[in-house]
N, C-alpha and C. Protein backbone atom coordinates (compact mmCIF):
# COMPACT_ATOMS: atom_id res chain seq x y z
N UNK A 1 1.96 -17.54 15.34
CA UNK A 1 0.95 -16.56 14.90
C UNK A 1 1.63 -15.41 14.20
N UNK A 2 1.03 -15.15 13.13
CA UNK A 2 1.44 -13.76 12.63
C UNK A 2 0.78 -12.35 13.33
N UNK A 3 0.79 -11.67 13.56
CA UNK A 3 -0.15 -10.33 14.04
C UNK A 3 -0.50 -9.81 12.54
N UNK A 4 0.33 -9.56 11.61
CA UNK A 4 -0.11 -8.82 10.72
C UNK A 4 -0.99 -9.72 9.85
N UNK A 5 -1.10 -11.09 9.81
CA UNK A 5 -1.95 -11.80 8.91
C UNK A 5 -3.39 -12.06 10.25
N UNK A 6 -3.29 -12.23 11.32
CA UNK A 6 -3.92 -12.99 12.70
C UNK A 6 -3.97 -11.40 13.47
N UNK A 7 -4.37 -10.48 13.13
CA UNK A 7 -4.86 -9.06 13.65
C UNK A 7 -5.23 -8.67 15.05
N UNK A 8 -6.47 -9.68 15.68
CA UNK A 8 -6.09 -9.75 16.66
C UNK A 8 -5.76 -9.44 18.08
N UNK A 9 -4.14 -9.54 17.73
CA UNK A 9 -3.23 -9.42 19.07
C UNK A 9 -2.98 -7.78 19.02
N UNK A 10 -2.59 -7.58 17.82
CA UNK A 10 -2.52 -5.99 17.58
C UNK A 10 -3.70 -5.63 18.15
N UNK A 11 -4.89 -5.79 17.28
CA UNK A 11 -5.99 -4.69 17.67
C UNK A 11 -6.21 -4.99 19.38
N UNK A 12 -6.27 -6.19 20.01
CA UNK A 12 -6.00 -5.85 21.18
C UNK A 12 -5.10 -5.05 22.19
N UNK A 13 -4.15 -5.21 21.70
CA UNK A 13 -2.99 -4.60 22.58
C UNK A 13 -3.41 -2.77 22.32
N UNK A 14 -3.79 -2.36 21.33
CA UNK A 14 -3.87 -0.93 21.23
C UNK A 14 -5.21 -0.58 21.74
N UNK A 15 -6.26 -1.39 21.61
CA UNK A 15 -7.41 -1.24 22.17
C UNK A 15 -7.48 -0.82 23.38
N UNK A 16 -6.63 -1.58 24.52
CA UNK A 16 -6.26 -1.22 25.79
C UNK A 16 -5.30 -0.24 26.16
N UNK A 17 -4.23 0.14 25.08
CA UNK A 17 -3.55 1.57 25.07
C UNK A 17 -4.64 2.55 25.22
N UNK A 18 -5.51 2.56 24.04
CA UNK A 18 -6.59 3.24 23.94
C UNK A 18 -7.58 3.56 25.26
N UNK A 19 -7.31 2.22 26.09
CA UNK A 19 -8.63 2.47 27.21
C UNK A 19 -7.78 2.97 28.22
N UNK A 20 -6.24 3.23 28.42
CA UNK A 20 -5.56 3.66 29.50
C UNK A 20 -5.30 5.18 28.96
N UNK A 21 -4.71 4.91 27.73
CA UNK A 21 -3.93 6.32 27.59
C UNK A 21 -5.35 8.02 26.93
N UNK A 22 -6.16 7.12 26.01
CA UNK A 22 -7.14 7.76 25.29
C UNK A 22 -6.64 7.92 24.00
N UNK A 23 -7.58 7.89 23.47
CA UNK A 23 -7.79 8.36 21.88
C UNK A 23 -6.65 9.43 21.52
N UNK A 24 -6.92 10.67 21.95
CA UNK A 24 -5.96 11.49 21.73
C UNK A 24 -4.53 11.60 21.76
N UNK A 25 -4.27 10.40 22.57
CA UNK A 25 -2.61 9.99 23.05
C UNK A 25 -2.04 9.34 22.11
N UNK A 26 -0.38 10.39 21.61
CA UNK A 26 0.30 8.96 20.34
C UNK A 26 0.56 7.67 21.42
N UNK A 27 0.00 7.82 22.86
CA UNK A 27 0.57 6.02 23.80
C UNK A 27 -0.14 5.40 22.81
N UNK A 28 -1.64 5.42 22.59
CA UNK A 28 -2.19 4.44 22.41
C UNK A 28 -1.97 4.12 21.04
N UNK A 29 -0.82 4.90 20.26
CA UNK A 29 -0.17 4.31 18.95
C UNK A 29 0.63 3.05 19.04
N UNK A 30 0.97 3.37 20.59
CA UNK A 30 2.32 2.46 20.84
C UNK A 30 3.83 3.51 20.83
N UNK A 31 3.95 4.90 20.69
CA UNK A 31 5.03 5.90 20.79
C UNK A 31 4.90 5.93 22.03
N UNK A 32 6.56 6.31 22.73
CA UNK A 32 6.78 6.55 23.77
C UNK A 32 6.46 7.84 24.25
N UNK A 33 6.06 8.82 23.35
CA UNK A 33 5.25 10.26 23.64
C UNK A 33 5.72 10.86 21.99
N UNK A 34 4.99 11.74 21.70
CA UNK A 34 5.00 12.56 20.64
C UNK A 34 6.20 12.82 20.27
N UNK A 35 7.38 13.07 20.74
CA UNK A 35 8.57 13.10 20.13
C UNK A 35 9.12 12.63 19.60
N UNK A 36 9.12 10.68 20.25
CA UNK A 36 9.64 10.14 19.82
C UNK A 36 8.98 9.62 18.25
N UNK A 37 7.85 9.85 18.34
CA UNK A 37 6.79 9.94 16.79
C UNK A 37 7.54 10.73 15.73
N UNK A 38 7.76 12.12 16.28
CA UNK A 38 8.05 13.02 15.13
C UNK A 38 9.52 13.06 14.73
N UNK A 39 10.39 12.31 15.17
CA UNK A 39 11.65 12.11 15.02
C UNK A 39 11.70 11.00 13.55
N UNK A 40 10.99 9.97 14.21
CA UNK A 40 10.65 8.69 13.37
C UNK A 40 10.00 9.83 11.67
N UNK A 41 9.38 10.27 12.34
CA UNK A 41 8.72 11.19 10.73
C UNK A 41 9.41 11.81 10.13
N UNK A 42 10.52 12.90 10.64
CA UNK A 42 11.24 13.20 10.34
C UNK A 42 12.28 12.87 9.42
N UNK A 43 12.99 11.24 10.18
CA UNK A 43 13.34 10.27 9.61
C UNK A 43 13.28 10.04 7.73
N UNK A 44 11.75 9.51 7.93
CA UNK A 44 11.30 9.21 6.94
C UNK A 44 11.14 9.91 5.94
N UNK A 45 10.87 11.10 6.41
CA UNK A 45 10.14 12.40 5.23
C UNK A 45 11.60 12.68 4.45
N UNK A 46 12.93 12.22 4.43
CA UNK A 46 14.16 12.61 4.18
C UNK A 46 14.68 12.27 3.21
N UNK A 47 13.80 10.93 2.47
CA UNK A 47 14.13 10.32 1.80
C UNK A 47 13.91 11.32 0.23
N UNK A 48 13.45 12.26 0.26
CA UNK A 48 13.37 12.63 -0.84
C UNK A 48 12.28 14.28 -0.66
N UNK A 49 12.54 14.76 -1.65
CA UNK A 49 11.27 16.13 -1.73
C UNK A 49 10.19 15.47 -2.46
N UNK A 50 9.03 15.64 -1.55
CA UNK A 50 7.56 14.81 -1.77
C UNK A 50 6.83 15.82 -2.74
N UNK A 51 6.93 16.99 -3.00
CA UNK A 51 6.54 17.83 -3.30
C UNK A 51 5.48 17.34 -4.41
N UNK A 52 4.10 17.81 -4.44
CA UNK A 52 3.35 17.57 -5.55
C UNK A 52 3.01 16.12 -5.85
N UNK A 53 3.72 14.53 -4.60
CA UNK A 53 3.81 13.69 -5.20
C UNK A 53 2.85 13.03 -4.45
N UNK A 54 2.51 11.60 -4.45
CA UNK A 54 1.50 10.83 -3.56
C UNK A 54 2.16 10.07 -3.15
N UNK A 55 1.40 9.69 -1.33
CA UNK A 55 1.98 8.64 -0.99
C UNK A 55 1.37 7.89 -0.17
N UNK A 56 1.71 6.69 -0.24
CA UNK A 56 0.55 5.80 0.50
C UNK A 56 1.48 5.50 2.21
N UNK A 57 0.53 6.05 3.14
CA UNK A 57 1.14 5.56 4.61
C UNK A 57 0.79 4.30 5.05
N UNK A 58 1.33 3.29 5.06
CA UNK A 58 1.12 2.08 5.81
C UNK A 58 1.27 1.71 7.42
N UNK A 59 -0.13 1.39 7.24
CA UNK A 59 -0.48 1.50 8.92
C UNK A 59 -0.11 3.03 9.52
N UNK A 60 -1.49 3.40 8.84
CA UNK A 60 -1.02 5.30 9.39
C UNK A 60 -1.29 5.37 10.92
N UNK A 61 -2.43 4.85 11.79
CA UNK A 61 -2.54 5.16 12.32
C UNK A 61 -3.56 5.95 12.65
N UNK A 62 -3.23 7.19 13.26
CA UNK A 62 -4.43 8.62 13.10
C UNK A 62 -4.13 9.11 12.02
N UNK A 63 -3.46 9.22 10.93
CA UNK A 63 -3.09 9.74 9.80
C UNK A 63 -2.04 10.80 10.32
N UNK A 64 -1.35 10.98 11.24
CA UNK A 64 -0.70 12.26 11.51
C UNK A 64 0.94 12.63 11.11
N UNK A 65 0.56 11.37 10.43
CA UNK A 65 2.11 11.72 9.01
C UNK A 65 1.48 12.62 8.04
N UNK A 66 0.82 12.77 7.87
CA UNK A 66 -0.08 13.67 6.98
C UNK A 66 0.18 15.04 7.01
N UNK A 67 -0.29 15.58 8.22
CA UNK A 67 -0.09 17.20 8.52
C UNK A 67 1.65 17.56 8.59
N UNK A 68 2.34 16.27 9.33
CA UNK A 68 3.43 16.43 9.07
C UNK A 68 4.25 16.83 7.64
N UNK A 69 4.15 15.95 6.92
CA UNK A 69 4.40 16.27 5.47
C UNK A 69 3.86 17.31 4.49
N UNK A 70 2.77 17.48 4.84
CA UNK A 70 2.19 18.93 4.38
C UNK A 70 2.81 19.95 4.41
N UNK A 71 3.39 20.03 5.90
CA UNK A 71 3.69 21.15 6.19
C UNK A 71 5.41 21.29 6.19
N UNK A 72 5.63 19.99 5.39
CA UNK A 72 7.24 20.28 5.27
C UNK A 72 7.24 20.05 3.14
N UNK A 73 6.23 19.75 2.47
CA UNK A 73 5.91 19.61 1.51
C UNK A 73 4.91 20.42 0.25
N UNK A 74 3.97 20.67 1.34
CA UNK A 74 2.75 21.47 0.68
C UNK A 74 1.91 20.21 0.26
N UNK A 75 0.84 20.09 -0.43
CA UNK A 75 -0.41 19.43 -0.69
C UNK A 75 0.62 18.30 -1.54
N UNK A 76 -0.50 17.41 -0.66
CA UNK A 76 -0.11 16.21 -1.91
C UNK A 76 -0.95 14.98 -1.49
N UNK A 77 -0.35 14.21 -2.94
CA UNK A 77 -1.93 13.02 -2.48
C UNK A 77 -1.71 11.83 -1.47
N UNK A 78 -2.61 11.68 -0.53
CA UNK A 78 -2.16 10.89 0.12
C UNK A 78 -3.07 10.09 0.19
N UNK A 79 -2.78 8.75 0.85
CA UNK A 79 -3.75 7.16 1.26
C UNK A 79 -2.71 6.73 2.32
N UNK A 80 -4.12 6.68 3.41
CA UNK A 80 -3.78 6.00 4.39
C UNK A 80 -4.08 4.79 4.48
N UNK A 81 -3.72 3.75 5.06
CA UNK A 81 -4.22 2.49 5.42
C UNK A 81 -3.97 1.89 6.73
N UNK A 82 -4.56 1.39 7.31
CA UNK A 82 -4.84 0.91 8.55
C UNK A 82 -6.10 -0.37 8.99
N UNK A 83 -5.19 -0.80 9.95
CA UNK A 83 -6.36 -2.15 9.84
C UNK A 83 -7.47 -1.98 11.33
N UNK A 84 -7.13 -0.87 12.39
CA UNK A 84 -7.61 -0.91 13.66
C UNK A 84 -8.64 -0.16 12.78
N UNK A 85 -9.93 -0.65 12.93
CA UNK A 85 -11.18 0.59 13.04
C UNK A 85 -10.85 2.08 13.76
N UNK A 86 -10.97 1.64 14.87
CA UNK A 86 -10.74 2.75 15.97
C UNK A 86 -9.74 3.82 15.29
N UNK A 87 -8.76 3.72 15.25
CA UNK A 87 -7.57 4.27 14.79
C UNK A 87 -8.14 5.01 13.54
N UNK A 88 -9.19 4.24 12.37
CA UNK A 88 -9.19 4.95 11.07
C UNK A 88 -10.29 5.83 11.50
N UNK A 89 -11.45 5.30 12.09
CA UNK A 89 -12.19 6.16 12.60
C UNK A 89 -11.55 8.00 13.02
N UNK A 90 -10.40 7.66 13.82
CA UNK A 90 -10.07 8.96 14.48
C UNK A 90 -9.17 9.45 13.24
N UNK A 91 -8.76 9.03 12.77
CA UNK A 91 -8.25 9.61 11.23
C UNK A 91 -8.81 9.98 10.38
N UNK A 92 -10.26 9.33 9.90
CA UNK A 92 -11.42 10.47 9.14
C UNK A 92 -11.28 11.48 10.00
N UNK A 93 -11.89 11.23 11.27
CA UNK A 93 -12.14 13.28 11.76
C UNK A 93 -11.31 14.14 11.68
N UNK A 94 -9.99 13.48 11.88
CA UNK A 94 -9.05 14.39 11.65
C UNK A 94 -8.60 15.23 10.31
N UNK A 95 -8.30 14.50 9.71
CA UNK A 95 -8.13 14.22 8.19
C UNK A 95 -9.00 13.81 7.35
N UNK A 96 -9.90 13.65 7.24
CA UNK A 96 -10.48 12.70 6.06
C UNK A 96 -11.60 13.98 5.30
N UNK A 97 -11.67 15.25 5.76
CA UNK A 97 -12.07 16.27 4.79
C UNK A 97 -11.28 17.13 4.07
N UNK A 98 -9.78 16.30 4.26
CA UNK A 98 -8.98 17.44 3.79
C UNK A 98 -8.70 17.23 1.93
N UNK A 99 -8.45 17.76 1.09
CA UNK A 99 -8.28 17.40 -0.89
C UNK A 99 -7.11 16.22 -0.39
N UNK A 100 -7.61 15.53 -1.51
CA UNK A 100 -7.08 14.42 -2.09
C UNK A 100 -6.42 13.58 -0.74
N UNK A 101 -7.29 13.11 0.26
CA UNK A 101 -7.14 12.11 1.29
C UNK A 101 -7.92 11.73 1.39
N UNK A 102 -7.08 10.35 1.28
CA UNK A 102 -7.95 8.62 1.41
C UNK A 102 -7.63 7.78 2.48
N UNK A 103 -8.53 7.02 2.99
CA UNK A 103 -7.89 6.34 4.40
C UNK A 103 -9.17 4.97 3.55
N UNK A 104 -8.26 3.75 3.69
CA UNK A 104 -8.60 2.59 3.30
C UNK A 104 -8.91 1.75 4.76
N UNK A 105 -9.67 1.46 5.38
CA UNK A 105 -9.67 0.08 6.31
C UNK A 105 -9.06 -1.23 5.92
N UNK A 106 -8.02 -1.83 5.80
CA UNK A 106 -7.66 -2.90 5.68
C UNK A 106 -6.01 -3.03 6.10
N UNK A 107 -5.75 -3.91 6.28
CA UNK A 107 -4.34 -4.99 6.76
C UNK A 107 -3.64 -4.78 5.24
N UNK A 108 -2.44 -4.00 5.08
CA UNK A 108 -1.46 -3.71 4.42
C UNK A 108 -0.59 -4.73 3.48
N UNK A 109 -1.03 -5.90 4.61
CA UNK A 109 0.14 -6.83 4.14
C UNK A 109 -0.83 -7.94 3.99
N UNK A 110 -2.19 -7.97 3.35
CA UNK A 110 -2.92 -8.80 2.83
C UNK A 110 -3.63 -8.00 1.49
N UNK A 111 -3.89 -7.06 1.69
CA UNK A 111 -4.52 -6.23 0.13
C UNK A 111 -3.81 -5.94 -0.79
N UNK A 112 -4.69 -5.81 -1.64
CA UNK A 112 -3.73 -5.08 -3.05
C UNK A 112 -3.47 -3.66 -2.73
N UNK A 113 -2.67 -2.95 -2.83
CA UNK A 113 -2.21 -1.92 -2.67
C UNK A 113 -2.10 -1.07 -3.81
N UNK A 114 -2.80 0.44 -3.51
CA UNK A 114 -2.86 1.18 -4.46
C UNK A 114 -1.05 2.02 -4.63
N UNK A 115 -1.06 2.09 -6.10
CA UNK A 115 0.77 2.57 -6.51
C UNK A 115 0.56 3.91 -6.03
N UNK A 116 1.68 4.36 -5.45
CA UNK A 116 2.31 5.82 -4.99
C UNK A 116 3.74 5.61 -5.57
N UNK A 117 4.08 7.53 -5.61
CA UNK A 117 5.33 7.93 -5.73
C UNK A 117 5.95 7.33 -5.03
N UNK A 118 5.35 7.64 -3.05
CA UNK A 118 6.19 7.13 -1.99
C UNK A 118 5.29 6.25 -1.14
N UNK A 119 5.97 5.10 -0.69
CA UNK A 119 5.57 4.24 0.03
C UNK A 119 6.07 4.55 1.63
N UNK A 120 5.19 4.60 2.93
CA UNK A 120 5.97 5.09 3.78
C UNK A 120 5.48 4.40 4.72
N UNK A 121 6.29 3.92 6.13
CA UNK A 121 5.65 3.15 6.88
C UNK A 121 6.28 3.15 8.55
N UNK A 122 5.70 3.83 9.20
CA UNK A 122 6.30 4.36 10.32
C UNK A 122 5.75 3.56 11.76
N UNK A 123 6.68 2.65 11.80
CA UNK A 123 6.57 1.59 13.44
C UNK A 123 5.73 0.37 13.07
N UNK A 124 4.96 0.29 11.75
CA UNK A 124 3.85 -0.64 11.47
C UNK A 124 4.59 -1.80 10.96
N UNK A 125 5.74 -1.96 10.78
CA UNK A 125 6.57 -3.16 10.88
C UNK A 125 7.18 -4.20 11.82
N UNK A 126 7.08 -3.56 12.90
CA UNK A 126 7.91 -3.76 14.45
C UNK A 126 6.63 -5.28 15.05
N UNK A 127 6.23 -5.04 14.40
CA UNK A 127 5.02 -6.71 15.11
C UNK A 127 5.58 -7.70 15.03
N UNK A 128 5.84 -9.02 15.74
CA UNK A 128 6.31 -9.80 15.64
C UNK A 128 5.73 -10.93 15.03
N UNK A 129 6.40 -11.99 14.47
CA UNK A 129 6.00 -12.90 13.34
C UNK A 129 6.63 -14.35 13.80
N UNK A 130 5.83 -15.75 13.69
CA UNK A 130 6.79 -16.54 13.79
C UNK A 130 7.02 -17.01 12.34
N UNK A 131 7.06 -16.81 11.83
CA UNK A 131 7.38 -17.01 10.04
C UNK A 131 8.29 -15.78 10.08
N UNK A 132 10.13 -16.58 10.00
CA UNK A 132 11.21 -15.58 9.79
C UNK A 132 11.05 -14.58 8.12
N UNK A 133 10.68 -15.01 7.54
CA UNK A 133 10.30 -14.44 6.46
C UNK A 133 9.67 -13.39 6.05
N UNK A 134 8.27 -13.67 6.88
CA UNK A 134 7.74 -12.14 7.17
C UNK A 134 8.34 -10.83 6.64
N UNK A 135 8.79 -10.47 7.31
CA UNK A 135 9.48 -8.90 7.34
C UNK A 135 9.93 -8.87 5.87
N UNK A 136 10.62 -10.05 5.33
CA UNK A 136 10.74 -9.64 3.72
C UNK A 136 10.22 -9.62 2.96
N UNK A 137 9.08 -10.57 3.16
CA UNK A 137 7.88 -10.42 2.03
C UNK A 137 7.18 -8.94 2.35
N UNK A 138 7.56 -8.31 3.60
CA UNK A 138 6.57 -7.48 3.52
C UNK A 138 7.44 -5.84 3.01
N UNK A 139 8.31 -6.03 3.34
CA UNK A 139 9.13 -4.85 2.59
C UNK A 139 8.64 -5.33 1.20
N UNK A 140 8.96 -6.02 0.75
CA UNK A 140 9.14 -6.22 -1.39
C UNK A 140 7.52 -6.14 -1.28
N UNK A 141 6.76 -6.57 -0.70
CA UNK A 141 5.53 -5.82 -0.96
C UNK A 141 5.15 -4.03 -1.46
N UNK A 142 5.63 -3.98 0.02
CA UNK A 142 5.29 -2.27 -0.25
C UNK A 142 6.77 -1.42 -1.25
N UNK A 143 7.68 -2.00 -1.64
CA UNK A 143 8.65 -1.16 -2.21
C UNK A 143 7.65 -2.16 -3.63
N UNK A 144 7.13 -2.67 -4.08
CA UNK A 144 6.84 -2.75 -5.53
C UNK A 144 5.59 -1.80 -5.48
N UNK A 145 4.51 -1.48 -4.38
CA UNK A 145 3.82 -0.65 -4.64
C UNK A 145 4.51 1.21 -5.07
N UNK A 146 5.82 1.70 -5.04
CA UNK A 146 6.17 2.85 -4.75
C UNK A 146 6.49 2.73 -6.57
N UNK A 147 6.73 4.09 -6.73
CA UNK A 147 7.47 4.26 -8.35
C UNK A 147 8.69 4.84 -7.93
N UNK A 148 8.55 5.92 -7.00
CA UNK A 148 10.16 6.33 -6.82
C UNK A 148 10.93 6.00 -5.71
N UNK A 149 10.26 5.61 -4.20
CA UNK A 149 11.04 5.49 -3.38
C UNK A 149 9.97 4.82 -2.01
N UNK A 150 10.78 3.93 -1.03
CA UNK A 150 10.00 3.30 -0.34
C UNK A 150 11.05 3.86 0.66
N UNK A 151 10.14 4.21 2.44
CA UNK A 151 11.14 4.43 3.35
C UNK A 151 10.01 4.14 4.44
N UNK A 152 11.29 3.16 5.80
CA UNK A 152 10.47 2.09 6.90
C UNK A 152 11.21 2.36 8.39
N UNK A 153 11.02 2.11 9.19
CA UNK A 153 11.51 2.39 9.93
C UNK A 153 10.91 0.88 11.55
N UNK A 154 12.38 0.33 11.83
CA UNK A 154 12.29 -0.48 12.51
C UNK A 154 12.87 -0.58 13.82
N UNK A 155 12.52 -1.03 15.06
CA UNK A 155 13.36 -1.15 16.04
C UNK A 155 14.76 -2.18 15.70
N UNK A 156 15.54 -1.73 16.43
CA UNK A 156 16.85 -2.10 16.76
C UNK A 156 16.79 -2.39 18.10
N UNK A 157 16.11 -2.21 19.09
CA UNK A 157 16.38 -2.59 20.50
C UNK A 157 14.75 -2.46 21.04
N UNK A 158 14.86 -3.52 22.25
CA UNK A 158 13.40 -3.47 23.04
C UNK A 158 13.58 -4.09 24.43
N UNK A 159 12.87 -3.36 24.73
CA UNK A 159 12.15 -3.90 26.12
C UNK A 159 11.37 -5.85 25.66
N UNK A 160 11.78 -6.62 25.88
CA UNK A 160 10.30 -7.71 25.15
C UNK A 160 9.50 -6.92 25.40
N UNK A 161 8.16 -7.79 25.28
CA UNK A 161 7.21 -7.35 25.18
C UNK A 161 5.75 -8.82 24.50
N UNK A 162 6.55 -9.52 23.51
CA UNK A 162 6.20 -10.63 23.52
C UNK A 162 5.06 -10.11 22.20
N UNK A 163 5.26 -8.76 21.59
CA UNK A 163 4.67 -8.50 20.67
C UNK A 163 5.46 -7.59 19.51
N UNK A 164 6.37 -6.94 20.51
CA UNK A 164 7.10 -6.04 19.02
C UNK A 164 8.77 -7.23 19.05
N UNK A 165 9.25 -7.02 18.35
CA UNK A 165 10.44 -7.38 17.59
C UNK A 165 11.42 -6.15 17.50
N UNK A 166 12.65 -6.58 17.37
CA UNK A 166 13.79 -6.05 16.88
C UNK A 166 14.50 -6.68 15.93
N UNK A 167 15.03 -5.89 15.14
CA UNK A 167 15.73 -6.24 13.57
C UNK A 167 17.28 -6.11 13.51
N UNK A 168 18.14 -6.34 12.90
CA UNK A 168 19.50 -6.13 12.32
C UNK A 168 19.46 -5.60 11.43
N UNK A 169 20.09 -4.35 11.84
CA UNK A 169 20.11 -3.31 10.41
C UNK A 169 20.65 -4.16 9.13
N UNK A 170 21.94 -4.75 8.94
CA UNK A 170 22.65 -4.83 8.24
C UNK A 170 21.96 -6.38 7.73
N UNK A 171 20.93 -7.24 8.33
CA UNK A 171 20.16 -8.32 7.55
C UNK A 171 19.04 -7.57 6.63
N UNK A 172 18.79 -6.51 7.27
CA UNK A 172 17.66 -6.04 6.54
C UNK A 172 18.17 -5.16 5.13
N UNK A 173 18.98 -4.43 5.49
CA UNK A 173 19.64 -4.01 4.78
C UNK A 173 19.81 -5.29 3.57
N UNK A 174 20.48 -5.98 3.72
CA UNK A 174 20.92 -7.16 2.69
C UNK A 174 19.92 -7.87 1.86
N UNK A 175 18.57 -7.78 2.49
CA UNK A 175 17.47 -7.85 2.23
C UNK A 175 16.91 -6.95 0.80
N UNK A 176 17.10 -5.42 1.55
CA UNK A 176 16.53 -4.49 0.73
C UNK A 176 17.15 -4.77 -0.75
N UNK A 177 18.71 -4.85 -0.59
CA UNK A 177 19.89 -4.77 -1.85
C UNK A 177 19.22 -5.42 -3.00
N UNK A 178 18.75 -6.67 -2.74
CA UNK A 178 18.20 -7.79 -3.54
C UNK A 178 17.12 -7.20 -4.67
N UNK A 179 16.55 -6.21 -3.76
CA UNK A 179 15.15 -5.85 -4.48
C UNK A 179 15.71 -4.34 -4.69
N UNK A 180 16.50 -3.47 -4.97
CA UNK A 180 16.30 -2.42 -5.40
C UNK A 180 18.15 -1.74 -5.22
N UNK A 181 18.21 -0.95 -6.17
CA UNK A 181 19.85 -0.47 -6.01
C UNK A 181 20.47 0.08 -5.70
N UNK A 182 19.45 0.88 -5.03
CA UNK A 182 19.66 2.00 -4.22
C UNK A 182 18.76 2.12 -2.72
N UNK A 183 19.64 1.92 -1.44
CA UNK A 183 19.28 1.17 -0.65
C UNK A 183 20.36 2.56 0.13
N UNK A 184 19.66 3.11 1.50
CA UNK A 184 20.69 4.01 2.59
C UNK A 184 19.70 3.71 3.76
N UNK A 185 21.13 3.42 4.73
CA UNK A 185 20.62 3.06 6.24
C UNK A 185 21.00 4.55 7.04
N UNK A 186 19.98 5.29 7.45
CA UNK A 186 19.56 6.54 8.29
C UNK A 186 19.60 5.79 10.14
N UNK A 187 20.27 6.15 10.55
CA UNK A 187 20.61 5.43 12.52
C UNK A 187 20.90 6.38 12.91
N UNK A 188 21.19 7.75 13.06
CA UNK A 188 21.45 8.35 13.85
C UNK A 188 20.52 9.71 14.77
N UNK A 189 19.21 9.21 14.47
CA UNK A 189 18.45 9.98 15.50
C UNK A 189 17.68 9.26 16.83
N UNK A 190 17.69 8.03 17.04
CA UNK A 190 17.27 7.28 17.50
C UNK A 190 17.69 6.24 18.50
N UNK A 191 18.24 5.85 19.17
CA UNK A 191 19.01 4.82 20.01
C UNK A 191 18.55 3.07 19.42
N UNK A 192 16.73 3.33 19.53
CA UNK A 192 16.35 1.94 19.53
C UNK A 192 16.06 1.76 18.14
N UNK A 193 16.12 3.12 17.20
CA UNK A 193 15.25 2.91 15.81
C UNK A 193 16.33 2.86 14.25
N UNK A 194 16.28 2.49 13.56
CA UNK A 194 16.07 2.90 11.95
C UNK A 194 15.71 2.82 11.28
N UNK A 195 16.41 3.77 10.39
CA UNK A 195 15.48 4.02 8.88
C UNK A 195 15.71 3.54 8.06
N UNK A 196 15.22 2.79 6.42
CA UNK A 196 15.77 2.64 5.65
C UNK A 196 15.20 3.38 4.56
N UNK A 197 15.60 3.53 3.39
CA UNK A 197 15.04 4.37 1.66
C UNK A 197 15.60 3.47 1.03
N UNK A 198 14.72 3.07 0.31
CA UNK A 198 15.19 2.39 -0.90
C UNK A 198 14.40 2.90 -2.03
N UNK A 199 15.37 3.68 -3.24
CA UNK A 199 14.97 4.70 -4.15
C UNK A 199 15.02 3.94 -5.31
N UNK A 200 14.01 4.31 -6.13
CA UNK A 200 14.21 3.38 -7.45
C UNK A 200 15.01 4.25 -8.47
């Protein structure tokens, strides 16, 4: 089964985050508490000054990469996408009256995808796949949607779980090289996580 093509297992598993932890909790994102969220954002937001630019979040979530970047960026255009209802639901209220934010309902790695400056995608990779392939079709997906720069962020270590995955930096890495020439592996805020940018 794929999760990201066969949905699903995902929307279940968070559904029941959702009914333990609540709506308001990054648990029911699947983060080990808010920190470990904003580290991962942090991460990501590094890849470049967003300033003035757009970017599409894959598998946002509640949208709360959003306020993040705002406020290390100033205004800019953003699109969210997400395939849990629930999840986009609580991301309109949050977000969805703010200029130039869009939140799309759909599975990332089946739609056409609207082009951004930056492509960004925080934990929405970590699902597990039995098609080894996966994970690469789905990076060269979202790095052809970006014009200047794509940045992802994957586990390196887990608990099983029998739903998330762990990666090899240095396969993925080898991966990225293929498709773009400028390629930096970010590991040092995280134990279980990294980052990658790949800048056009």
């Amino acid at each position: 089964m794929n999760p990201l093509t066969y949905p699903a297992a995902i929307i279940n598993y968070h559904r029941m985050m959702v009914g333990t932890y609540g709506m308001q909790s990054s648990l029911a994102l699947g983060w080990r508490d808010m920190e470990s969220q904003l580290v991962r954002f942090e991460a990501l937001a590094g890849i470049a000054d967003m300033s003035g630019c757009s970017v599409l979040d894959a598998g946002c979530g509640y949208g709360d990469l959003l306020p993040y970047l705002t406020a290390r960026y100033g205004p800019l255009n953003y699109t969210g996408i997400e395939q849990i209802p629930e999840f986009l639901d609580e991301a309109n209220k949050r977000y969805g009256n703010q200029e130039c934010t869009v939140f799309i309902n759909s599975n990332f790695a089946l739609t056409d995808l609207p082009q951004a400056d930056y492509v960004l995608a925080s934990g929405s990779l970590n699902y597990r796949s039995e098609d080894p392939d996966f994970i690469y079709r789905v990076i060269a997906k979202l790095y052809s949607a970006c014009r200047r720069g794509f940045a992802f962020n994957l586990l390196r270590a887990i608990v099983p779980n029998g739903l998330l995955v762990a990666y090899n930096s240095e396969k993925i890495m080898a991966c990225c090289r293929t498709l773009c020439p400028n390629v930096k592996l970010i590991s040092n805020y995280a134990d279980e996580d990294f980052t990658i940018y790949m800048q056009r």
